[in-house]
Structure formats: C-alpha cells, structure tokens
PDB file of N, CA and C in Angstrom:
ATOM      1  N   UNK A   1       0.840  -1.189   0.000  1.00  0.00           N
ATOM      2  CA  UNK A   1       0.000   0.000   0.000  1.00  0.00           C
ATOM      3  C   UNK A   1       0.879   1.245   0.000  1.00  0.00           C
ATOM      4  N   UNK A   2       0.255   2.199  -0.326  1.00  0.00           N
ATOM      5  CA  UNK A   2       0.965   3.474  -0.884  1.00  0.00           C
ATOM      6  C   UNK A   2       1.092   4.085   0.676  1.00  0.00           C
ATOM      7  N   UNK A   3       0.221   3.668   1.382  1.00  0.00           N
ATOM      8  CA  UNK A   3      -0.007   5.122   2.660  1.00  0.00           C
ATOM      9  C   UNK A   3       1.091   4.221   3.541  1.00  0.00           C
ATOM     10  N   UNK A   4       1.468   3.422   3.517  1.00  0.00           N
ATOM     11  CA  UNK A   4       2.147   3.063   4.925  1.00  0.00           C
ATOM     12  C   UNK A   4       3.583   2.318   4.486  1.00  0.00           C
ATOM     13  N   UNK A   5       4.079   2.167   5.183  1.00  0.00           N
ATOM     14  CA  UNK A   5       5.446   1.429   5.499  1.00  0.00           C
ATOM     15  C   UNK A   5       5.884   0.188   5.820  1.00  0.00           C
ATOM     16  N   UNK A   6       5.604  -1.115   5.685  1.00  0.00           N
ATOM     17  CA  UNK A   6       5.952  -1.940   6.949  1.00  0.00           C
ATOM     18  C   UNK A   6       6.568  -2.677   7.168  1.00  0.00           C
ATOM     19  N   UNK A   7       6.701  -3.134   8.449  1.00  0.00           N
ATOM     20  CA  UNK A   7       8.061  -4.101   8.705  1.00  0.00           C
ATOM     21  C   UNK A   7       7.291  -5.015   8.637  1.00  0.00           C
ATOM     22  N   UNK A   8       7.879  -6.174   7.551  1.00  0.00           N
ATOM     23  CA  UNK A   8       7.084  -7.921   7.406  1.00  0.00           C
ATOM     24  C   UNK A   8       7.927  -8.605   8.407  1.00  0.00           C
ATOM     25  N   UNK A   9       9.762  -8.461   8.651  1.00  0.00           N
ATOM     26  CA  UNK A   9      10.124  -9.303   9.669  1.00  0.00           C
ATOM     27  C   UNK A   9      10.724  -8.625  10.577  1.00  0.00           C
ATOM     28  N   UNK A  10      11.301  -9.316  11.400  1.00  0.00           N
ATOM     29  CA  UNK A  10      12.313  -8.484  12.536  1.00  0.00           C
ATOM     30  C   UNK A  10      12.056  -7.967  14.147  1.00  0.00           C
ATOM     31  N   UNK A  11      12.383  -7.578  14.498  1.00  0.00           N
ATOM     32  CA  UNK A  11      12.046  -6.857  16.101  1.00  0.00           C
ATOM     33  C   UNK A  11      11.182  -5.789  15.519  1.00  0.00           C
ATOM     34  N   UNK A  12      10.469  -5.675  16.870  1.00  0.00           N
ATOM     35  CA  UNK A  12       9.751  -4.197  17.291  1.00  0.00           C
ATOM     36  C   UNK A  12      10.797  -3.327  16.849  1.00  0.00           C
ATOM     37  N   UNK A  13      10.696  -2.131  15.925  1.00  0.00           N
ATOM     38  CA  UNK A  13      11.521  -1.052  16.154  1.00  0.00           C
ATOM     39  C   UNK A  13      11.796  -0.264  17.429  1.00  0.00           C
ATOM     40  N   UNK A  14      13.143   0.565  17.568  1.00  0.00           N
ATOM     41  CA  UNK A  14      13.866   0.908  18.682  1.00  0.00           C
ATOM     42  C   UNK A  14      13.108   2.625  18.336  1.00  0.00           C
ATOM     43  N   UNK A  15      12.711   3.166  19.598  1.00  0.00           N
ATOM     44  CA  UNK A  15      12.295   4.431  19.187  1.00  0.00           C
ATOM     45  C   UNK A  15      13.285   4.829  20.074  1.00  0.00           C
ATOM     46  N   UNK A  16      14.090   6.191  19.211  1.00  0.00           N
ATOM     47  CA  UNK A  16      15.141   7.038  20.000  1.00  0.00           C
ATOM     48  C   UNK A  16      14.636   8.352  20.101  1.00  0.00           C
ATOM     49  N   UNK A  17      14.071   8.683  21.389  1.00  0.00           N
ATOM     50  CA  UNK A  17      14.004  10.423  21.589  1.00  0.00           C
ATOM     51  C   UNK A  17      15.126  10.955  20.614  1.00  0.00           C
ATOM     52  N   UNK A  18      14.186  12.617  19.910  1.00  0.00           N
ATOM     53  CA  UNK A  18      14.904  13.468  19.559  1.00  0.00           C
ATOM     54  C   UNK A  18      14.783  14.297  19.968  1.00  0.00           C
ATOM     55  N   UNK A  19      16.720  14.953  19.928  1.00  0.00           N
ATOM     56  CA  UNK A  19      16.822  16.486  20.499  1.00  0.00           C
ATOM     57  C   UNK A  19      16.840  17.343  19.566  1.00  0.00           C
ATOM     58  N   UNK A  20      16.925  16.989  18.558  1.00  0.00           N
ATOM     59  CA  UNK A  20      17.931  17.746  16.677  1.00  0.00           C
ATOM     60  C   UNK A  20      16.630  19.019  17.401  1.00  0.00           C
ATOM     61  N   UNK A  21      17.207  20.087  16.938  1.00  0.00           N
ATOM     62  CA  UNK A  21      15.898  21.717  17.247  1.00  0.00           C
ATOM     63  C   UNK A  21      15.119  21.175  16.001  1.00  0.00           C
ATOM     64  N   UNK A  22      15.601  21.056  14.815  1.00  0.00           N
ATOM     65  CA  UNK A  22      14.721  20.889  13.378  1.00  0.00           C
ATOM     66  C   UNK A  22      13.938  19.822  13.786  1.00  0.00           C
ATOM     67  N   UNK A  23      13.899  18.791  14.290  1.00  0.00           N
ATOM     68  CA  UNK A  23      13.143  17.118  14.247  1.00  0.00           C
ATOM     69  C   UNK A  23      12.075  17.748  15.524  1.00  0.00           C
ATOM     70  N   UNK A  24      12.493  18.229  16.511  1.00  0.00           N
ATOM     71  CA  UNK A  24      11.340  19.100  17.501  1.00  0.00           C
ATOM     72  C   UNK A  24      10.547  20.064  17.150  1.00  0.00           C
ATOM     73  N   UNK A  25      10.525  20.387  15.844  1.00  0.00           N
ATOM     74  CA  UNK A  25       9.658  21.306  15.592  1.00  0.00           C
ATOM     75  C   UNK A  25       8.806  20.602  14.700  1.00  0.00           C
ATOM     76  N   UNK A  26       8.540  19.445  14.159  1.00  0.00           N
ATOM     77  CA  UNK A  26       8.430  18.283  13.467  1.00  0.00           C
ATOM     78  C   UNK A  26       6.613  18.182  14.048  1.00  0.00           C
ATOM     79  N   UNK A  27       6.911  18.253  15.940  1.00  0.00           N
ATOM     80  CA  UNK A  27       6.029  17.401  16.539  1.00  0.00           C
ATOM     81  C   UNK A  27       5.215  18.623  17.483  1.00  0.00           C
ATOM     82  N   UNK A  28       4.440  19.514  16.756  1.00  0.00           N
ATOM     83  CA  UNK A  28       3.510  20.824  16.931  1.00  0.00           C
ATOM     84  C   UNK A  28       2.233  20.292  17.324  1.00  0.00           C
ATOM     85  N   UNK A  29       2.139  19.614  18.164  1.00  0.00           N
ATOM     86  CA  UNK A  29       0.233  19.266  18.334  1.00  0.00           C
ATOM     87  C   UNK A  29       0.363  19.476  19.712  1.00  0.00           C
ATOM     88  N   UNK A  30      -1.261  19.140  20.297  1.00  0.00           N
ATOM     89  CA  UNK A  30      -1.367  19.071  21.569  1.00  0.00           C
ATOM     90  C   UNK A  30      -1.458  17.985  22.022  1.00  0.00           C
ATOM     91  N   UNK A  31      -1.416  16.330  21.293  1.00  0.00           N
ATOM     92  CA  UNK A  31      -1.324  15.598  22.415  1.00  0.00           C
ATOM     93  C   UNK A  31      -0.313  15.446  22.970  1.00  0.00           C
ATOM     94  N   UNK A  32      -0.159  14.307  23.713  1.00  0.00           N
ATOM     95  CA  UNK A  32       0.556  13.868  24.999  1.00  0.00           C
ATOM     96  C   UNK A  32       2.033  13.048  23.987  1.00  0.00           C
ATOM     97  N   UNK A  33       2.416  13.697  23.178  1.00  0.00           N
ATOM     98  CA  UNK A  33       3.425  12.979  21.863  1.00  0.00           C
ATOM     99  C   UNK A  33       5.075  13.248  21.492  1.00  0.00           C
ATOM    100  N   UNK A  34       5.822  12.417  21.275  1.00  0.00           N
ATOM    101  CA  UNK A  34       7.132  13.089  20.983  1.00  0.00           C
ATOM    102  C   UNK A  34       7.214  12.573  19.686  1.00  0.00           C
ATOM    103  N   UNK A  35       8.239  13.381  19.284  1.00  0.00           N
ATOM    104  CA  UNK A  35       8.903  12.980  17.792  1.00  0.00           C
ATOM    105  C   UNK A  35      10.393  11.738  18.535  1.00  0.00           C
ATOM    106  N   UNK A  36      10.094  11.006  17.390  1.00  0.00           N
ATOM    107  CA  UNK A  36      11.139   9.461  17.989  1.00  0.00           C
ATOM    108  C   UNK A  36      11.955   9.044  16.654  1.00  0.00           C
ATOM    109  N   UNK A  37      12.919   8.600  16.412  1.00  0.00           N
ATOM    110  CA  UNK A  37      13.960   8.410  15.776  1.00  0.00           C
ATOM    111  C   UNK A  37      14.245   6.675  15.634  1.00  0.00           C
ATOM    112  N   UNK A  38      13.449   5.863  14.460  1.00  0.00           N
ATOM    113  CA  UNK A  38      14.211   4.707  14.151  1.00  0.00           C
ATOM    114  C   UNK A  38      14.827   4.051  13.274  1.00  0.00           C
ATOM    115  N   UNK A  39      15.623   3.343  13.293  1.00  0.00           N
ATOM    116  CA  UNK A  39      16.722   2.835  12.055  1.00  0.00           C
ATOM    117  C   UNK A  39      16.425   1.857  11.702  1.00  0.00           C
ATOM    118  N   UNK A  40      15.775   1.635  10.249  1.00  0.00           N
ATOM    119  CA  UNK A  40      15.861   0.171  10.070  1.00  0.00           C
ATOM    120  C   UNK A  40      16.588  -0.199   8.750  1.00  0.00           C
ATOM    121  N   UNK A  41      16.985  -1.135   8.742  1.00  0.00           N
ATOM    122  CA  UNK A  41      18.031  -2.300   7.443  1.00  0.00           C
ATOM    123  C   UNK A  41      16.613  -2.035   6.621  1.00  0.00           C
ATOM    124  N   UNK A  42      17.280  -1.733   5.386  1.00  0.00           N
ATOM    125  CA  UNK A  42      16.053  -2.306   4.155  1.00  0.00           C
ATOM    126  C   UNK A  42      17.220  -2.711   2.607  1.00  0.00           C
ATOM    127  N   UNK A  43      16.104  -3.309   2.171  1.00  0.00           N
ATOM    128  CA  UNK A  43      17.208  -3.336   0.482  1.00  0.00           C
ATOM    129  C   UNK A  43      16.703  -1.890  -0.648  1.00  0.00           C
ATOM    130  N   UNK A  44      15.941  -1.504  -0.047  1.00  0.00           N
ATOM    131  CA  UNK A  44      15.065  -0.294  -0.988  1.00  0.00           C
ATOM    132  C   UNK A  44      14.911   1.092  -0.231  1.00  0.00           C
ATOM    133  N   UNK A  45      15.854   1.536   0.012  1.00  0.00           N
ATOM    134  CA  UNK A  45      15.538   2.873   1.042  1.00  0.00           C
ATOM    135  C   UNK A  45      15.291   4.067   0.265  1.00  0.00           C
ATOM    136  N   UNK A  46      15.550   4.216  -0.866  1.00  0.00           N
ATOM    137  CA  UNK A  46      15.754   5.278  -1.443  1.00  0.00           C
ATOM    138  C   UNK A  46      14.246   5.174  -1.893  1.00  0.00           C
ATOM    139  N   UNK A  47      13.611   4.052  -2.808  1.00  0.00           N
ATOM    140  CA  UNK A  47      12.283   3.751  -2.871  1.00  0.00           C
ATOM    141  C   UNK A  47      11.195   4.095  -1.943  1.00  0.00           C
ATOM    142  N   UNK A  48      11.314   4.277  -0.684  1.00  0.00           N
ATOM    143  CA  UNK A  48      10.638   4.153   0.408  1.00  0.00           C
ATOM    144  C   UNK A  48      10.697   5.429   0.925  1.00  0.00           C
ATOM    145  N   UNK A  49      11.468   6.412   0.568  1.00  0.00           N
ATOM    146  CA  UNK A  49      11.438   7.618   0.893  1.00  0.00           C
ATOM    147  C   UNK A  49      10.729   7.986  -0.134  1.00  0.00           C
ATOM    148  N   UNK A  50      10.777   7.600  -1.352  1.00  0.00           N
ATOM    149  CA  UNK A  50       9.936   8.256  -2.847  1.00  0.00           C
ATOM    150  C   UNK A  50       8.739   8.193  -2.099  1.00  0.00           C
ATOM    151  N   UNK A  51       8.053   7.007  -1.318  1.00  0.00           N
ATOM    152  CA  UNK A  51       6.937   6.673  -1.728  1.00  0.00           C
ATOM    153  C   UNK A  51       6.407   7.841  -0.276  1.00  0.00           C
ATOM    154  N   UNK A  52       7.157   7.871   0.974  1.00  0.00           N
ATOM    155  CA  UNK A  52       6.729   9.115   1.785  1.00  0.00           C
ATOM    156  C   UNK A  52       7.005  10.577   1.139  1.00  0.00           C
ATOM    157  N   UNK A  53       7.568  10.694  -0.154  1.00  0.00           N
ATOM    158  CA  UNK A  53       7.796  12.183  -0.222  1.00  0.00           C
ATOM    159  C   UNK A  53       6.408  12.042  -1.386  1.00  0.00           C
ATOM    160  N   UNK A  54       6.127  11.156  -2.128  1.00  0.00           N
ATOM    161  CA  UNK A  54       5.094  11.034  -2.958  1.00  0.00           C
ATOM    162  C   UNK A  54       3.365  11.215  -2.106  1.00  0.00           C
ATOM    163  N   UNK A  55       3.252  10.828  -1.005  1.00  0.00           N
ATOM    164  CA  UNK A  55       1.961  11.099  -0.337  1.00  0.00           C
ATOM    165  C   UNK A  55       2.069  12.532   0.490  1.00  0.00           C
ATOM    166  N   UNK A  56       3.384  13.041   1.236  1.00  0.00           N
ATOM    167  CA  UNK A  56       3.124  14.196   1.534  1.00  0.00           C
ATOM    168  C   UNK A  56       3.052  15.289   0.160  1.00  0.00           C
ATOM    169  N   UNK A  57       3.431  15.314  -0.738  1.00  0.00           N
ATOM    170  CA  UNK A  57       3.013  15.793  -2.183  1.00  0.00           C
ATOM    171  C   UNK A  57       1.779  16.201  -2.373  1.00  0.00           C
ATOM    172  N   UNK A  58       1.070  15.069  -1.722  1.00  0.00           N
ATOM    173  CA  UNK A  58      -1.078  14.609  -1.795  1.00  0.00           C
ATOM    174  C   UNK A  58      -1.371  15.230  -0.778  1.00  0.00           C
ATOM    175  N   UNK A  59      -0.597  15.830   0.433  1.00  0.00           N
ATOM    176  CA  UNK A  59      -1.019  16.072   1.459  1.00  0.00           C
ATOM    177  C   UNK A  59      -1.255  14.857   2.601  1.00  0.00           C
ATOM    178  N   UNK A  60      -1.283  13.886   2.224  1.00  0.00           N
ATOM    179  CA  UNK A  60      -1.992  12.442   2.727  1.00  0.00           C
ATOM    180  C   UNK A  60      -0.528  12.690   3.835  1.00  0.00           C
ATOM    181  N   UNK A  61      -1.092  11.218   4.212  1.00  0.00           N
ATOM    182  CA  UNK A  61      -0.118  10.941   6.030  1.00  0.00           C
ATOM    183  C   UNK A  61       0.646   9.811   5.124  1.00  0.00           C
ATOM    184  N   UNK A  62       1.461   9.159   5.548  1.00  0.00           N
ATOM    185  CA  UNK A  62       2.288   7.506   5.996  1.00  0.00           C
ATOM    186  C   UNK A  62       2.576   7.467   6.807  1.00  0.00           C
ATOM    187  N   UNK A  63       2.390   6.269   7.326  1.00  0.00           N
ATOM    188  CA  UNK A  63       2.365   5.744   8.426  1.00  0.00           C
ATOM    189  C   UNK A  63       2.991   4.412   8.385  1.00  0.00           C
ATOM    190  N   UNK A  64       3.979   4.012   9.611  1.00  0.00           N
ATOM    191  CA  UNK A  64       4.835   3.209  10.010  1.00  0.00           C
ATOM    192  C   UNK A  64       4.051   2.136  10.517  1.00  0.00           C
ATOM    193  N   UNK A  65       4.049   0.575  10.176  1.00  0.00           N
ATOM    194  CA  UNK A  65       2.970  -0.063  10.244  1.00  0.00           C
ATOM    195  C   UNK A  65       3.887  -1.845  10.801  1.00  0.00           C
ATOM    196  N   UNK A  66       3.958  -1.871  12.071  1.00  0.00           N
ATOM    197  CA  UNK A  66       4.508  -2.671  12.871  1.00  0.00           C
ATOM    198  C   UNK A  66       4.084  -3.464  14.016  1.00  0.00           C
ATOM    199  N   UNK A  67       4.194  -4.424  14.364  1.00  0.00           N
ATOM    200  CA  UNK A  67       4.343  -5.456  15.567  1.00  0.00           C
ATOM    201  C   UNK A  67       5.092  -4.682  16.800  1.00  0.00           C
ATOM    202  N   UNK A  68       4.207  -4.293  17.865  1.00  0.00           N
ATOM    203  CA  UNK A  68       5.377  -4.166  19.299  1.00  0.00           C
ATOM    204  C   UNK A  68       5.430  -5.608  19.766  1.00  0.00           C
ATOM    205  N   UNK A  69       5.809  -5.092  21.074  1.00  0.00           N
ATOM    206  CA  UNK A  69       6.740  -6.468  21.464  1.00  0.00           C
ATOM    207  C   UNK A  69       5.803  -7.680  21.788  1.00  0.00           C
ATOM    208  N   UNK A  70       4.421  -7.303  22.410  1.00  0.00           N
ATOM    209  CA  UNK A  70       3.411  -8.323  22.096  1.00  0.00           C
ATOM    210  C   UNK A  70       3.102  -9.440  21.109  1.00  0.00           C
ATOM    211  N   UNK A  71       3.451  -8.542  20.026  1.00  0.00           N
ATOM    212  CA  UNK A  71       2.704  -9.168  18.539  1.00  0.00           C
ATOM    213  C   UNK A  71       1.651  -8.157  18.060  1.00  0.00           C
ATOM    214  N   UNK A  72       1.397  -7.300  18.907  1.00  0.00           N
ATOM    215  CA  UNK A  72      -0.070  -6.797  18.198  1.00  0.00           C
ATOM    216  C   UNK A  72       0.375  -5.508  16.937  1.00  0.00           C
ATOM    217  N   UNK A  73      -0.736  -5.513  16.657  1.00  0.00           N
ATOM    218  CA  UNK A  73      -0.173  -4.435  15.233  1.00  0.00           C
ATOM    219  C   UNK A  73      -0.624  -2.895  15.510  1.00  0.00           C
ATOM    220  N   UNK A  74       0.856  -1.768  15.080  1.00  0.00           N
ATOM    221  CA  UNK A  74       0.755  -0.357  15.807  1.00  0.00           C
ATOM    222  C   UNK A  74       0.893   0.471  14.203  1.00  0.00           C
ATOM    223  N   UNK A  75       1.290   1.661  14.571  1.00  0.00           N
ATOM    224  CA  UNK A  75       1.361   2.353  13.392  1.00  0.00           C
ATOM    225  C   UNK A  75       1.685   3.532  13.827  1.00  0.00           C
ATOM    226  N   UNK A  76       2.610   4.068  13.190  1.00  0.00           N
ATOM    227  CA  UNK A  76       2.978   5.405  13.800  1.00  0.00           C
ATOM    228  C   UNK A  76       3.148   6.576  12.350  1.00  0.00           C
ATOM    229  N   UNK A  77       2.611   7.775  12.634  1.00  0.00           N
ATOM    230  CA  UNK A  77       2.788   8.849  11.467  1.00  0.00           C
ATOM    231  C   UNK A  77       4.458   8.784  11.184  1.00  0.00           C
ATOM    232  N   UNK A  78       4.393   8.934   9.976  1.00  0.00           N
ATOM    233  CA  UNK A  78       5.682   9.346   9.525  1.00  0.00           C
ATOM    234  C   UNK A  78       6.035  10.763   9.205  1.00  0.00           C
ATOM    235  N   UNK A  79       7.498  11.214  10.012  1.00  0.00           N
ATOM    236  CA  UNK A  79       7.065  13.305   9.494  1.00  0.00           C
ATOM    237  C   UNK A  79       8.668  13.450   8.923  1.00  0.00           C
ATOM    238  N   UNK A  80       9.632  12.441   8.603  1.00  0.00           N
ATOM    239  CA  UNK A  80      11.117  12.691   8.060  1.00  0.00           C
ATOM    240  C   UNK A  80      11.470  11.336   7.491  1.00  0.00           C
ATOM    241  N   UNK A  81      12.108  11.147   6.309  1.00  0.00           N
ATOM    242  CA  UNK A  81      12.432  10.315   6.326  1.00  0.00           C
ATOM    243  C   UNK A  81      13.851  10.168   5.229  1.00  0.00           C
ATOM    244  N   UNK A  82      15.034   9.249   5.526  1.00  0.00           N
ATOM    245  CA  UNK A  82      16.324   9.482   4.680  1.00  0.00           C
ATOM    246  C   UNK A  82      16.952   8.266   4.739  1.00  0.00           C
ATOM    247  N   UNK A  83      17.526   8.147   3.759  1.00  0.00           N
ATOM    248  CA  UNK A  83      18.109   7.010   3.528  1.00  0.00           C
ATOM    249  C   UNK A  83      19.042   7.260   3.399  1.00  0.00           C
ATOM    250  N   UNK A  84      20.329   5.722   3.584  1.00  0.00           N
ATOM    251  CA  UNK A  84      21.618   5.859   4.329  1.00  0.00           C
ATOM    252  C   UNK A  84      22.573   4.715   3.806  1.00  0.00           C
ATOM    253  N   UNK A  85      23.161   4.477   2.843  1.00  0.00           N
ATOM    254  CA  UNK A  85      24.244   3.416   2.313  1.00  0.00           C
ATOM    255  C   UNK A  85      25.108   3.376   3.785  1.00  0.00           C
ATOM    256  N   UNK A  86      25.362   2.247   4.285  1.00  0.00           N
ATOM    257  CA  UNK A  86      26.326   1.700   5.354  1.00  0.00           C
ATOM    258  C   UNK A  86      27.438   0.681   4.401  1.00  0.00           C
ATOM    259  N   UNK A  87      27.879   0.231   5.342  1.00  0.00           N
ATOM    260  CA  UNK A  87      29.014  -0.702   5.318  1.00  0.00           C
ATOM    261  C   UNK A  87      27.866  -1.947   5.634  1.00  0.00           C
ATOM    262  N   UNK A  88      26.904  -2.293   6.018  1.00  0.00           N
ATOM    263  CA  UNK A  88      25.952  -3.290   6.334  1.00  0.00           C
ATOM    264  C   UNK A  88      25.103  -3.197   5.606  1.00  0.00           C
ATOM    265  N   UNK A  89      24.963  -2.424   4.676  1.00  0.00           N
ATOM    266  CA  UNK A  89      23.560  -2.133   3.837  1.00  0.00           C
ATOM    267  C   UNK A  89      22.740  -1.102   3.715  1.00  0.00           C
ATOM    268  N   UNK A  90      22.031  -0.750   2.940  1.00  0.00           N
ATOM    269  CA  UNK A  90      21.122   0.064   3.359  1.00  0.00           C
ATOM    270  C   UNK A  90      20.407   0.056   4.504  1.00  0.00           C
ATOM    271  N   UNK A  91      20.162   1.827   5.098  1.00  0.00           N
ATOM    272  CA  UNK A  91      19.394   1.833   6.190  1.00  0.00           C
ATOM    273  C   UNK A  91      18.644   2.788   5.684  1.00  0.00           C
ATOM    274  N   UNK A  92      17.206   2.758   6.767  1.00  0.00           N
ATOM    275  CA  UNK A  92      16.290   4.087   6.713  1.00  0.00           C
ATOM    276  C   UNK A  92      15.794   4.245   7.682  1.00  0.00           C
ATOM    277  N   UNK A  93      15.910   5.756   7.502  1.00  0.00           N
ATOM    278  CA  UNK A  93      15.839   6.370   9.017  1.00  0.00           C
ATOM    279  C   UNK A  93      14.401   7.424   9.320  1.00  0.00           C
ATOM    280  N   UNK A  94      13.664   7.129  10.013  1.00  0.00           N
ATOM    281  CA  UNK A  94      12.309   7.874  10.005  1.00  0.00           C
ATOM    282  C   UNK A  94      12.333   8.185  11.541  1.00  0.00           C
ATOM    283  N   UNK A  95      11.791   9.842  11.190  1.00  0.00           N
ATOM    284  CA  UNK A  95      11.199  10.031  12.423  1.00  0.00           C
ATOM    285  C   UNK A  95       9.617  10.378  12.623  1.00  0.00           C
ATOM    286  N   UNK A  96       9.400   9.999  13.541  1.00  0.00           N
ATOM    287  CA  UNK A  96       7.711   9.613  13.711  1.00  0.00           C
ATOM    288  C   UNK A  96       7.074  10.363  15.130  1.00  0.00           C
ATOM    289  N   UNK A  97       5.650  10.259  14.544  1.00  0.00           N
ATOM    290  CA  UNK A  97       4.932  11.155  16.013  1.00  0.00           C
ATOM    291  C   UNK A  97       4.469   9.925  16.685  1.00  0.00           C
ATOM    292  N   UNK A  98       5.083   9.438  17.685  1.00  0.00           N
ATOM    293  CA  UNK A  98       4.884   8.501  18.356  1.00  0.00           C
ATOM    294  C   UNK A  98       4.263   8.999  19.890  1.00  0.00           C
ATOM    295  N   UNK A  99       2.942   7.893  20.398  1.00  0.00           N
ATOM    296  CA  UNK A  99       2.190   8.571  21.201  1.00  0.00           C
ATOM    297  C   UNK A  99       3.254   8.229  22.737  1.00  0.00           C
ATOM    298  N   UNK A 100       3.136   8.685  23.746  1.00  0.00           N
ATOM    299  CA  UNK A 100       3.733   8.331  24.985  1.00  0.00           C
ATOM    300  C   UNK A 100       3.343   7.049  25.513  1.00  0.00           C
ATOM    301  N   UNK A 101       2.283   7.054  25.260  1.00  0.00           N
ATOM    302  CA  UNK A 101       1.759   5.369  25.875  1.00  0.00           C
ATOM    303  C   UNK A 101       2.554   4.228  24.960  1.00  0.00           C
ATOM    304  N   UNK A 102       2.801   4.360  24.044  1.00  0.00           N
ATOM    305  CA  UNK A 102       3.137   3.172  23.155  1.00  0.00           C
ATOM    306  C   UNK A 102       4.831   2.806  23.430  1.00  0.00           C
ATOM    307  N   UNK A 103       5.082   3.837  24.222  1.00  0.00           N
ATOM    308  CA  UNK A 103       7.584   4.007  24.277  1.00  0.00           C
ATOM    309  C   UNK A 103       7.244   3.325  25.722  1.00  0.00           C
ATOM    310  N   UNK A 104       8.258   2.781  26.022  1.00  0.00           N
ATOM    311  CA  UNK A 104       8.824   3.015  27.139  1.00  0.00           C
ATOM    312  C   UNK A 104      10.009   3.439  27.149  1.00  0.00           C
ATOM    313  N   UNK A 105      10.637   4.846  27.623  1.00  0.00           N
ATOM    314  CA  UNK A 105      12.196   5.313  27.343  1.00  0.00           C
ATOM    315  C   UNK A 105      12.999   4.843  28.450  1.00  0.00           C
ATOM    316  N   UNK A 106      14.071   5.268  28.159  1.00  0.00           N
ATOM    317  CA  UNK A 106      15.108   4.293  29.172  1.00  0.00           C
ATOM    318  C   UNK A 106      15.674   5.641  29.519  1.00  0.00           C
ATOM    319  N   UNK A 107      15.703   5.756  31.235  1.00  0.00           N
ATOM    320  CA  UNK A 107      16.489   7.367  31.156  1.00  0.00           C
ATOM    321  C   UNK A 107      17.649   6.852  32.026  1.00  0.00           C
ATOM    322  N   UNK A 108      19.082   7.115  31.571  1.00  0.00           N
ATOM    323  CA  UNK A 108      20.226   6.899  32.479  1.00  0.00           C
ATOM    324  C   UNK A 108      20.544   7.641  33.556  1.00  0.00           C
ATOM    325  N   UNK A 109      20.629   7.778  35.059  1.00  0.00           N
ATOM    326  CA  UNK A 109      20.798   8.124  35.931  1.00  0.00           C
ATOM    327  C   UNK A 109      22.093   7.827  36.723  1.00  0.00           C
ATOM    328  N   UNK A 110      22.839   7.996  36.175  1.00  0.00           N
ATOM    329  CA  UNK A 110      24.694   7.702  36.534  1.00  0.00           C
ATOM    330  C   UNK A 110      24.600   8.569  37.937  1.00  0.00           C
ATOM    331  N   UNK A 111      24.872   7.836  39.340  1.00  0.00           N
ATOM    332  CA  UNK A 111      24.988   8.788  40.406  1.00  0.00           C
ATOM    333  C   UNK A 111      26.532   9.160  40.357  1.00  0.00           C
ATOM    334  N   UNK A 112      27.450   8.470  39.672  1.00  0.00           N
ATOM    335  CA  UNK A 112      28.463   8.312  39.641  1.00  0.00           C
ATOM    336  C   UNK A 112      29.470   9.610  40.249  1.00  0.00           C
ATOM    337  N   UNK A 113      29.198  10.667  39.816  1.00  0.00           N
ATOM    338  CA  UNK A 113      29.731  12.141  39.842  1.00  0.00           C
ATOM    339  C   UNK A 113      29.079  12.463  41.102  1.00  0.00           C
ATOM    340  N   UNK A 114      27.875  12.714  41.648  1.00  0.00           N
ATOM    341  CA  UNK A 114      27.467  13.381  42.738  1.00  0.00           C
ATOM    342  C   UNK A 114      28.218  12.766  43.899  1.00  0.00           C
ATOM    343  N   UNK A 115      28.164  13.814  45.026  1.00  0.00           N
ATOM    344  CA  UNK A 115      29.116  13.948  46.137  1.00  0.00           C
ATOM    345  C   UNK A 115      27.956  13.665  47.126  1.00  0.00           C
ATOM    346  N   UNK A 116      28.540  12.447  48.528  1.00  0.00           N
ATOM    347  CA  UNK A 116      27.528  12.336  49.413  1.00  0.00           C
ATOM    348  C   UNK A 116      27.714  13.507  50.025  1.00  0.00           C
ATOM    349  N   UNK A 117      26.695  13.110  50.567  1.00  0.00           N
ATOM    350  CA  UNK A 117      25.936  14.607  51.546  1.00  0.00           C
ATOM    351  C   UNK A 117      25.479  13.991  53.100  1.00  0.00           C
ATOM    352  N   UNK A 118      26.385  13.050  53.509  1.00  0.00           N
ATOM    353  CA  UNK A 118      25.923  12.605  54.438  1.00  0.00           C
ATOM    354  C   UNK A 118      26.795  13.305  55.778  1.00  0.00           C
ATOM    355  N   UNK A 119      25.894  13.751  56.419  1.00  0.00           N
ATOM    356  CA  UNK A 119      26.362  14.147  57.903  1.00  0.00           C
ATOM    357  C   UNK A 119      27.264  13.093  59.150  1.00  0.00           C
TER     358      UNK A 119
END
C-alpha cells in the first residue's frame, strides 16, 4: 500500500528520543506525543522515501505499520524520512509522532559524579 510502510520481519523497532531543534519542531500538536527516531536495514531505502515524499506531495499521512513487542499491530505517522548506504547495507531512518503510551524510554541516571551529603 501506498499510505504506509511496513516491517514484514524483525524486532519491534527501537524508538530514540529526539533532540535535533529541526526534528522538535516536526512534533507541533497538543497531544501527549514526541517525535522518535528509528533505524531500520532495508534493500530499498531510497524507494521508500519516494513513496513518503510522494503522499506528503497529496497532502496524505504515511504511516509506520509494525508489531510491538506483544505481537499486536501499531502504526505510527511518519514526518522525516532518509536514507543511508552503510558498510551493512542500506538503512532508513524515520522520524515519527509517536504517542507516549506506546515508548517506554530508558532514562540513564549515573549517580556516579554526585558527592555524598551525608552528615
């Protein structure tokens, strides 16, 4: 299908918070939403960006159309998308308005540096 994207095999995609100022201005609404950053292996990346720069053209949405870790089937707007020759293959890289309920983020808390404060 023209409107969406999808992963037939593989893991749940990895959603990476973005800081980029340009990719935050991406994600202008009022819900409860961030703009998220994922990488995936494809053999056709350059294709797959045609086909998201071809529906925002129409005005229309694409949408990212995947398995979380359940099995059940999600979908996320697509608002960037670029493709990337590696040393492993093609990659493509989309960033998406992904809702808060659907991430769980991982936040690192290194106490490592702070000084006790113990009396």
């Amino acid at each position: 299908m023209e409107d969406r994207i999808t992963i037939i095999e593989g893991p749940t995609p990895v959603f990476e918070p973005v800081s980029d100022g340009w990719a935050l201005g991406l994600n202008e609404t009022s819900a409860f939403s961030f703009t998220a950053l994922t990488r995936l292996r494809t053999f056709n990346g350059p294709a797959l960006v045609e086909r998201c720069h071809r529906q925002w053209r129409k005005n229309e949405p694409i949408n990212l159309h995947y398995r979380n870790e359940i099995g059940l089937e999600e979908t996320a707007p697509i608002l960037a998308a670029r493709a990337l020759d590696t040393d492993d293959g093609q990659m493509l890289l989309l960033w998406l308005h992904v809702e808060r309920d659907d991430v769980e983020l991982e936040i690192d808390t290194d106490d490592s540096d702070e000084e006790d404060f113990d009396e």
